[in-house]
N, C-alpha and C. Protein backbone atom coordinates (compact mmCIF):
# COMPACT_ATOMS: atom_id res chain seq x y z
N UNK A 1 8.51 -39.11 25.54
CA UNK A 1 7.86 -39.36 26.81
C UNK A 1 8.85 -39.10 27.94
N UNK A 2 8.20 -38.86 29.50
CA UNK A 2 9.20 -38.64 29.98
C UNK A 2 9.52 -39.52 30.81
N UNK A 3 10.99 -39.32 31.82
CA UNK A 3 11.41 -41.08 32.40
C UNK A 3 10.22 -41.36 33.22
N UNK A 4 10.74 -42.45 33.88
CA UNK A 4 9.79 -42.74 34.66
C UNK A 4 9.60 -41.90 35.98
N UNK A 5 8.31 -42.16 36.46
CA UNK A 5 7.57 -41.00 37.50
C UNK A 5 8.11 -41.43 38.46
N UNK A 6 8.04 -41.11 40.06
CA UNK A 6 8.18 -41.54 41.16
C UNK A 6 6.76 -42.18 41.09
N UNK A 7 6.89 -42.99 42.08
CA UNK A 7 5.29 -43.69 41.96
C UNK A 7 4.37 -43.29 43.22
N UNK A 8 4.96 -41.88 44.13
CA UNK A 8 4.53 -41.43 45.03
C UNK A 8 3.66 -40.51 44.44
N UNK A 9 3.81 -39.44 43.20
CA UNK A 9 2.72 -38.70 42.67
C UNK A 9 0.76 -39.24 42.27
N UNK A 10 -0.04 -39.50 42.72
CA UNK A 10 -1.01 -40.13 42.56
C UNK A 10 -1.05 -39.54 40.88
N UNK A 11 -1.89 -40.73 39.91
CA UNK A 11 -2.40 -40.70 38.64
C UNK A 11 -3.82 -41.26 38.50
N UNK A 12 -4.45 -40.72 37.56
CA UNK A 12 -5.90 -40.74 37.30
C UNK A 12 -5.64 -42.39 37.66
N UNK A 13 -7.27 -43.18 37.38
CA UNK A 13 -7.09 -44.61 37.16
C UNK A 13 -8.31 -44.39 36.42
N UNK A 14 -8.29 -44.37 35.06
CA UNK A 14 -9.90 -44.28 34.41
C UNK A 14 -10.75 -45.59 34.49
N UNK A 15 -11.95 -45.80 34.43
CA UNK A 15 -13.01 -46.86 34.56
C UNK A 15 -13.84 -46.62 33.20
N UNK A 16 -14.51 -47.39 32.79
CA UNK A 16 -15.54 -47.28 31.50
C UNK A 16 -16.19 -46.59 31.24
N UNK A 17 -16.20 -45.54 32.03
CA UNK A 17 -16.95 -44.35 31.72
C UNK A 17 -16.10 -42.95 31.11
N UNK A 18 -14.88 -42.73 31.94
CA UNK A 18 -14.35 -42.25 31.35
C UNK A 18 -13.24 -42.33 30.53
N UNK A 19 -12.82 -43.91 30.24
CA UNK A 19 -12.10 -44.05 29.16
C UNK A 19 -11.95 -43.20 28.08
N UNK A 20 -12.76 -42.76 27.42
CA UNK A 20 -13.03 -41.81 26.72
C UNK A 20 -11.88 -40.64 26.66
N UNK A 21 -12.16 -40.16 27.56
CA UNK A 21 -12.09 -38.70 27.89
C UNK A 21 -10.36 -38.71 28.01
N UNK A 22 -9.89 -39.92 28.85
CA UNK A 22 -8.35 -40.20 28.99
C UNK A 22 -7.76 -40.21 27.55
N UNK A 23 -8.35 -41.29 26.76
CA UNK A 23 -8.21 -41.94 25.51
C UNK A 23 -7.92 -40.13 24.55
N UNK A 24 -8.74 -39.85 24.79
CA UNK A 24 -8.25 -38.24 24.27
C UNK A 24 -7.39 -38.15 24.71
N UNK A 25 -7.05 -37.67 25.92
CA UNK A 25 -6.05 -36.69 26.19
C UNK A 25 -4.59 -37.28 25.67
N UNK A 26 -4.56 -38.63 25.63
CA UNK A 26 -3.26 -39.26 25.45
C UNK A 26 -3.08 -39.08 23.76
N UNK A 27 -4.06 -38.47 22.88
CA UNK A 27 -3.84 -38.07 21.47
C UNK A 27 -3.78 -36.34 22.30
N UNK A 28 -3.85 -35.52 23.42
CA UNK A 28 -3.57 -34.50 23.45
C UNK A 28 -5.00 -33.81 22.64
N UNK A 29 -6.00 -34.38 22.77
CA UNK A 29 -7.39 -33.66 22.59
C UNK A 29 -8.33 -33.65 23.83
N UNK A 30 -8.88 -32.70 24.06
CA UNK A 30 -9.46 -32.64 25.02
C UNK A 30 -11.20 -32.77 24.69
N UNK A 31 -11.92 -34.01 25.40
CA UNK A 31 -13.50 -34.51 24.93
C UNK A 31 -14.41 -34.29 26.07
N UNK A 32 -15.57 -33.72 26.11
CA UNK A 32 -16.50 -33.95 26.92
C UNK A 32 -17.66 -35.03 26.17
N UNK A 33 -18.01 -35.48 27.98
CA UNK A 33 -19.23 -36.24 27.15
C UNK A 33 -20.52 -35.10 26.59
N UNK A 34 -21.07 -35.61 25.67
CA UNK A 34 -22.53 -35.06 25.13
C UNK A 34 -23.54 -35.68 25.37
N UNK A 35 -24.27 -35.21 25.95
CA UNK A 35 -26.00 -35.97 25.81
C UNK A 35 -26.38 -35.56 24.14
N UNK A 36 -26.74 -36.66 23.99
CA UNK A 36 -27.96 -37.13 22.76
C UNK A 36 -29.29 -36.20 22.78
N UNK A 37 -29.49 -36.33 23.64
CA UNK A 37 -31.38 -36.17 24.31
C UNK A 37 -31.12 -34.11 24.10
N UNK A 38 -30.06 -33.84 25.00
CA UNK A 38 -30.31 -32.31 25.46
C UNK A 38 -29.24 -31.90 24.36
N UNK A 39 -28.19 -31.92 24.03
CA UNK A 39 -27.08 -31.46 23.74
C UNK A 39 -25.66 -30.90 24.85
N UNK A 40 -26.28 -30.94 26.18
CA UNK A 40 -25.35 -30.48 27.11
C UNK A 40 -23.98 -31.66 27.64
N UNK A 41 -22.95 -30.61 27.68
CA UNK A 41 -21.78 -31.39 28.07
C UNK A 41 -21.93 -31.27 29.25
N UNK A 42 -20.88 -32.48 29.72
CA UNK A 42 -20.32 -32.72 31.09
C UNK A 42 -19.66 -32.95 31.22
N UNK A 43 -19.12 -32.43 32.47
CA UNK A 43 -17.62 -33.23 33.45
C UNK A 43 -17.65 -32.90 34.72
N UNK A 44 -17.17 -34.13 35.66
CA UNK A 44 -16.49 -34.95 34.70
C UNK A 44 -18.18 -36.09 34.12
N UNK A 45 -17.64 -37.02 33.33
CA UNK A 45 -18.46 -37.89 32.39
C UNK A 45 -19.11 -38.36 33.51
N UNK A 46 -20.66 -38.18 33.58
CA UNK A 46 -21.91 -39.27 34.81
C UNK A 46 -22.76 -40.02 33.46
N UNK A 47 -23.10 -41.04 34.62
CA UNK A 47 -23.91 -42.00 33.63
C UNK A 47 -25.35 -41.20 33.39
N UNK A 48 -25.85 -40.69 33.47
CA UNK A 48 -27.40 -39.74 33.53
C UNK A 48 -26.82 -37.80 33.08
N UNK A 49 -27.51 -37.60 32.09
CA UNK A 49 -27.39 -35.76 31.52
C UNK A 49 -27.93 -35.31 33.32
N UNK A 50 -26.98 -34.31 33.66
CA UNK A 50 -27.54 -33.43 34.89
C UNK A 50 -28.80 -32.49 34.44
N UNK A 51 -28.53 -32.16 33.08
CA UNK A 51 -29.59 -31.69 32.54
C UNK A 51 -30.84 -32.04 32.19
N UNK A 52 -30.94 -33.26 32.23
CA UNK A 52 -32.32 -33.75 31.29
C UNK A 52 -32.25 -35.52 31.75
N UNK A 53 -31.91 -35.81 32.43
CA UNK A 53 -31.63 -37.33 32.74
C UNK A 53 -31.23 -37.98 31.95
N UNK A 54 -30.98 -37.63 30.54
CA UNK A 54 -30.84 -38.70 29.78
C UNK A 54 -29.48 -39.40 30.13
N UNK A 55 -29.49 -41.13 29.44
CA UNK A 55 -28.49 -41.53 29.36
C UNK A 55 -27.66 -42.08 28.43
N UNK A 56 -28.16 -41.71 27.12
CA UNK A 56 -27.46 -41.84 25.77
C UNK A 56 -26.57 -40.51 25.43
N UNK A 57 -25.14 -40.74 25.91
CA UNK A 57 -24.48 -40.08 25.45
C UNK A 57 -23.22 -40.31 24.28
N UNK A 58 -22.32 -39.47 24.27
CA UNK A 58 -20.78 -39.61 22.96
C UNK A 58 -19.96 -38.49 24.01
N UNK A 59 -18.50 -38.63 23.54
CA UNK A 59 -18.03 -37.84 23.59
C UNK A 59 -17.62 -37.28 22.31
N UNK A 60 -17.16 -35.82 22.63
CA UNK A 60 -16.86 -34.70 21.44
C UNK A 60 -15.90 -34.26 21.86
N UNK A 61 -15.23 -33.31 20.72
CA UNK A 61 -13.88 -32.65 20.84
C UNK A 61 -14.63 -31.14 21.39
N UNK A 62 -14.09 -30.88 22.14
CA UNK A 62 -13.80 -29.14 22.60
C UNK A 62 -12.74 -28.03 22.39
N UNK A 63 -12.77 -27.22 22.37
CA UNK A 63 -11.72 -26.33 21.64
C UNK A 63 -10.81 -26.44 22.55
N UNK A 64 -10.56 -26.47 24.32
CA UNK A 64 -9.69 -26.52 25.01
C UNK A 64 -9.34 -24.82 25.68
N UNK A 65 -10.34 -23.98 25.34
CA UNK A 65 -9.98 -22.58 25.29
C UNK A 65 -11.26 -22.48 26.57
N UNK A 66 -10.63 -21.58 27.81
CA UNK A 66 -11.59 -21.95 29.55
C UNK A 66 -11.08 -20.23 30.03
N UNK A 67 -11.74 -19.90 30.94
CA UNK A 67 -11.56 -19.34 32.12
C UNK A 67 -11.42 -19.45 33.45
N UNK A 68 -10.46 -18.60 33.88
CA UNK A 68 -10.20 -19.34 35.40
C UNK A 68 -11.51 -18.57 36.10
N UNK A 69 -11.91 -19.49 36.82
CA UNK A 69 -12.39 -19.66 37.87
C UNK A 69 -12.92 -19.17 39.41
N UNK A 70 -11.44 -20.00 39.72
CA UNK A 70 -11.33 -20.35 41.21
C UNK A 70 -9.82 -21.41 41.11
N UNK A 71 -9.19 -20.33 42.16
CA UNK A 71 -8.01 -21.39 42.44
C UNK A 71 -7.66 -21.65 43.74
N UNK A 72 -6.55 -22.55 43.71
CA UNK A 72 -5.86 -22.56 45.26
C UNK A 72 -4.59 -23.00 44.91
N UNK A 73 -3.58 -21.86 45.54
CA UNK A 73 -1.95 -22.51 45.26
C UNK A 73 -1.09 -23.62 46.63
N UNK A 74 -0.83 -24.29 46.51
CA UNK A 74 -0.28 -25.13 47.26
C UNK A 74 1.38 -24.60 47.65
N UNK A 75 2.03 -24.62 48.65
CA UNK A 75 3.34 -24.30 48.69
C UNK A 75 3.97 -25.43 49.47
N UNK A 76 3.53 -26.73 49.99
CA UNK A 76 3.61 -27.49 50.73
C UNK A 76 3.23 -28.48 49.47
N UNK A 77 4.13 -29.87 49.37
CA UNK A 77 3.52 -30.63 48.25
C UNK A 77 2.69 -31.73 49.26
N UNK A 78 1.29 -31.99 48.28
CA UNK A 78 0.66 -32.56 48.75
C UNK A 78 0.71 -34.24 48.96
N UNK A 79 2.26 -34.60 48.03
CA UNK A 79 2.51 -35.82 48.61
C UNK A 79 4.05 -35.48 48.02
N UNK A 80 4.74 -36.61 48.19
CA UNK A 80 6.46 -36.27 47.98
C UNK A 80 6.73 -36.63 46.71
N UNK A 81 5.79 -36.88 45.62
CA UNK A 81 5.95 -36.64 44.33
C UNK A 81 5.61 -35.40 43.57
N UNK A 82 5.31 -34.47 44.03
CA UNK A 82 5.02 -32.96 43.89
C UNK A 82 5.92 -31.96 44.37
N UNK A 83 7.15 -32.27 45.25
CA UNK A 83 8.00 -31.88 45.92
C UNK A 83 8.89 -30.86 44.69
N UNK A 84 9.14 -31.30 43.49
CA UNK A 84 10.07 -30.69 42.42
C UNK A 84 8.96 -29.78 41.73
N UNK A 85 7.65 -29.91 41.89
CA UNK A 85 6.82 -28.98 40.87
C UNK A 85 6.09 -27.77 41.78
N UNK A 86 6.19 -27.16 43.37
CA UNK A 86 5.79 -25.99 44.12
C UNK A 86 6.35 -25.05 43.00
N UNK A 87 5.26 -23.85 43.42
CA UNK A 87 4.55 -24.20 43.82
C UNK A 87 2.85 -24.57 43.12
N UNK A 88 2.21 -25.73 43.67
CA UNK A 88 1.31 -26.41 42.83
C UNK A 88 -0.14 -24.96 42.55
N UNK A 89 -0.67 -25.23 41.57
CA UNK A 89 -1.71 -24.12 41.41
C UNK A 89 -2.66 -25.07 41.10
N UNK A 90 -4.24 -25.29 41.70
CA UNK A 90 -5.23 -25.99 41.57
C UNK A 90 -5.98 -24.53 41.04
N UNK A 91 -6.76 -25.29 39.93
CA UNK A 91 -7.71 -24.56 39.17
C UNK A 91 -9.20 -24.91 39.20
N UNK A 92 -9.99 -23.84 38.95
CA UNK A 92 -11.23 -24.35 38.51
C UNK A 92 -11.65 -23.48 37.33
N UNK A 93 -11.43 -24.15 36.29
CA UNK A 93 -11.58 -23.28 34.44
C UNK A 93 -13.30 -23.43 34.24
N UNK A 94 -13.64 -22.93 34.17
CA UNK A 94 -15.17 -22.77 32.57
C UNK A 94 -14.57 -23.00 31.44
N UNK A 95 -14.96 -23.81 30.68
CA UNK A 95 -14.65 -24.20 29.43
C UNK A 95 -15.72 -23.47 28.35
N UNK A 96 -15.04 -22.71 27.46
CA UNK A 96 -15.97 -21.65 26.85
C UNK A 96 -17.35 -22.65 26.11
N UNK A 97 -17.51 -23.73 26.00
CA UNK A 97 -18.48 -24.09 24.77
C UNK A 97 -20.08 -24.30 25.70
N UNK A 98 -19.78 -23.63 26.79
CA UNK A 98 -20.97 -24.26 27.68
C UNK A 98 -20.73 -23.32 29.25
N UNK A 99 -21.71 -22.19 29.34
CA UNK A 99 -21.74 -21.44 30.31
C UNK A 99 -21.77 -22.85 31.92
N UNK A 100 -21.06 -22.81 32.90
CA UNK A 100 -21.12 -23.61 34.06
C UNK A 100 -20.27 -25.09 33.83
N UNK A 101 -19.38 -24.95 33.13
CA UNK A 101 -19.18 -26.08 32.04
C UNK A 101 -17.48 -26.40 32.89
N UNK A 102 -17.81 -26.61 34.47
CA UNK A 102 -16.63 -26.33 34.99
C UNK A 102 -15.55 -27.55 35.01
N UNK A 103 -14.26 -27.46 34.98
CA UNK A 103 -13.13 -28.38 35.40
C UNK A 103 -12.31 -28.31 36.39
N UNK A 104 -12.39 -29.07 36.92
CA UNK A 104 -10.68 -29.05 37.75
C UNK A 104 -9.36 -29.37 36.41
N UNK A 105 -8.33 -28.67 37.33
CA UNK A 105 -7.23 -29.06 36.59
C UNK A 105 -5.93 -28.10 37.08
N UNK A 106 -4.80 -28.85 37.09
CA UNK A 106 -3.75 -27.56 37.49
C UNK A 106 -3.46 -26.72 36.28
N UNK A 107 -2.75 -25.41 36.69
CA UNK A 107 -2.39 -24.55 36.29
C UNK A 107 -0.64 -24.36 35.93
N UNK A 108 -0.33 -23.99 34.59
CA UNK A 108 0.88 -24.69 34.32
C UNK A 108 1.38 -23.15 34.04
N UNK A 109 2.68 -22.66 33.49
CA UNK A 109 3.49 -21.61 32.98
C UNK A 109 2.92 -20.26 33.62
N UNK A 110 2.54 -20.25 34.91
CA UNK A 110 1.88 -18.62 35.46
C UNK A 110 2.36 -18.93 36.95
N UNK A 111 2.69 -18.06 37.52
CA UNK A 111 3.39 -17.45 38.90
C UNK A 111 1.84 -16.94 39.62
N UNK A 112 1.59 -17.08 40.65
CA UNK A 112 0.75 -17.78 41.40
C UNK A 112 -0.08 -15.62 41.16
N UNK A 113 0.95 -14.57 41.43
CA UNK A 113 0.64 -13.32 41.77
C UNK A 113 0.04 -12.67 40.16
N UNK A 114 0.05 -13.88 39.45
CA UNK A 114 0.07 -13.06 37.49
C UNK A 114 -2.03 -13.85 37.49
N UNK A 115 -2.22 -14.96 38.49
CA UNK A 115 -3.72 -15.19 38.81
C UNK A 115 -4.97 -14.41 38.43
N UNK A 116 -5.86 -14.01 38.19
CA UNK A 116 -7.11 -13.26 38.31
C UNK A 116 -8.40 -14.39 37.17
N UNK A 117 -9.45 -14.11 38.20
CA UNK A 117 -10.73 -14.45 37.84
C UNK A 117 -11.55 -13.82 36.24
N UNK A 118 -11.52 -15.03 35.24
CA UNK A 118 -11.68 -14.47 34.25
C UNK A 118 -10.27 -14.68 33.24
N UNK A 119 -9.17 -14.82 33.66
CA UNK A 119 -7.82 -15.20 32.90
C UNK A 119 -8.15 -15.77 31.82
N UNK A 120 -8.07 -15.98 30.70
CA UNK A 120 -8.20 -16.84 29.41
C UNK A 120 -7.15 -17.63 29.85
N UNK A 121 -7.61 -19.04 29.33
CA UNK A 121 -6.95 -19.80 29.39
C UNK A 121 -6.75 -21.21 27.98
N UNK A 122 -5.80 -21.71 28.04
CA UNK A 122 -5.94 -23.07 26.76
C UNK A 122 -5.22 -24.21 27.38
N UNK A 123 -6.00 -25.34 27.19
CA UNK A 123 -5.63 -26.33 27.41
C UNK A 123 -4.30 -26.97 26.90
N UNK A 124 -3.46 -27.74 27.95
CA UNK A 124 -1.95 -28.10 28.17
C UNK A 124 -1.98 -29.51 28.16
N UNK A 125 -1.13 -30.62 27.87
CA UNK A 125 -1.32 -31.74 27.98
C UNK A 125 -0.03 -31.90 28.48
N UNK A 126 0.37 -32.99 29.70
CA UNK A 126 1.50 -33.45 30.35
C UNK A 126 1.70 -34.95 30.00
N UNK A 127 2.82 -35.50 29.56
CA UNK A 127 2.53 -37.60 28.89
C UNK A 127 3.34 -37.36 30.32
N UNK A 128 2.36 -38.18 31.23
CA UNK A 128 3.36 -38.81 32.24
C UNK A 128 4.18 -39.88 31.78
N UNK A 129 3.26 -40.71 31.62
CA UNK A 129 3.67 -42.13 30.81
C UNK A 129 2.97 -42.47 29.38
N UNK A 130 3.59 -43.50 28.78
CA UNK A 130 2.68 -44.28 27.96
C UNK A 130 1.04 -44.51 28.04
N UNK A 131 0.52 -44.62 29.07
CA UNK A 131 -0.57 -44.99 29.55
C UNK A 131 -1.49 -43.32 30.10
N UNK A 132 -0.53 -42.28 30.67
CA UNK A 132 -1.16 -41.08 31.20
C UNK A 132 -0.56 -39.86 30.48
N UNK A 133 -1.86 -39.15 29.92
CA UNK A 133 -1.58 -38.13 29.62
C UNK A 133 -2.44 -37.33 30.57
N UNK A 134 -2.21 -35.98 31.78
CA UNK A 134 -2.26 -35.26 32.17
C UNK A 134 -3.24 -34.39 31.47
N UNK A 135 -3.92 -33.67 32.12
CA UNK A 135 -4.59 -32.09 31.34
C UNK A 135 -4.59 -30.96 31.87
N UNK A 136 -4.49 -30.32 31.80
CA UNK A 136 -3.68 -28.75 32.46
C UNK A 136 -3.78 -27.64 31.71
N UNK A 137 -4.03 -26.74 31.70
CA UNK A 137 -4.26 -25.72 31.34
C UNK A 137 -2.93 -24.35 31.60
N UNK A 138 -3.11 -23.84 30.44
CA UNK A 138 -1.89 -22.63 30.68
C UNK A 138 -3.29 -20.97 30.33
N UNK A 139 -2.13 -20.05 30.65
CA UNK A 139 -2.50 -18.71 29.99
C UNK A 139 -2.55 -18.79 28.52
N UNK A 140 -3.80 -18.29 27.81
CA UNK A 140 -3.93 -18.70 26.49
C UNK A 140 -2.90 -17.36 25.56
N UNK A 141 -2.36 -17.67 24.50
CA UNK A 141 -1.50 -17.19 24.03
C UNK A 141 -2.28 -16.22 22.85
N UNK A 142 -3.13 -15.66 23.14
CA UNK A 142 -4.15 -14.75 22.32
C UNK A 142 -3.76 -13.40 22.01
């Protein structure tokens, strides 16, 4: 694990809904919720399927394998715990198991100019702490 963080970097704070989904990542698996009713995933996790209203869902494992998007690179850190990691790359991946199946998440091991729409990508896990594991995505190694 690594030392301790500055406590200026903001970290998730999960609630009962998405416990879940954290609870993965800190085994370094990445889960969407599933509706019961439709079969469609989501994220992030809502109490009601966008698809079908239902509200009996699970979460499942996903392969972790996305396309970029949509990004935005930061060169200015957006608070003074980001100051050592410029410059920051905000993502928006498709996650292959579900056409529209979008995430946020930063962008890890790529130089802001190596970018393009469509990039393969695989999911990255960061242990901030004991308690946070990060999710992030790199260039998939295919």
């Amino acid at each position: 694990m690594p030392d301790s963080i500055s406590p200026q970097r903001p970290l998730p704070l999960p609630d009962p809904l998405s416990e879940p989904f954290w609870a993965a990542a800190r085994r370094h698996e990445l889960h969407m919720r599933k509706c019961d009713a439709c079969a469609a995933l989501a994220y992030p996790p809502e109490i009601a399927c966008r698809a079908c209203g239902g509200s009996e869902a699970h979460f499942v494992p996903v392969s972790g394998r996305a396309t970029l998007q949509s990004w935005t690179v930061l060169h200015e850190p957006p608070s003074p715990g980001f100051r050592d990691r410029l410059p920051v790359i905000l993502a928006v991946v498709e996650l292959e198991e579900q056409a529209r199946l979008l995430m946020s998440a930063d962008l890890v091991d790529i130089a802001p100019g190596d970018l393009r729409i469509g990039l393969p990508l695989e999911v990255r896990f960061e242990d901030v702490t004991d308690d946070c594991t990060l999710v992030q995505f790199a260039p998939a190694e295919r």
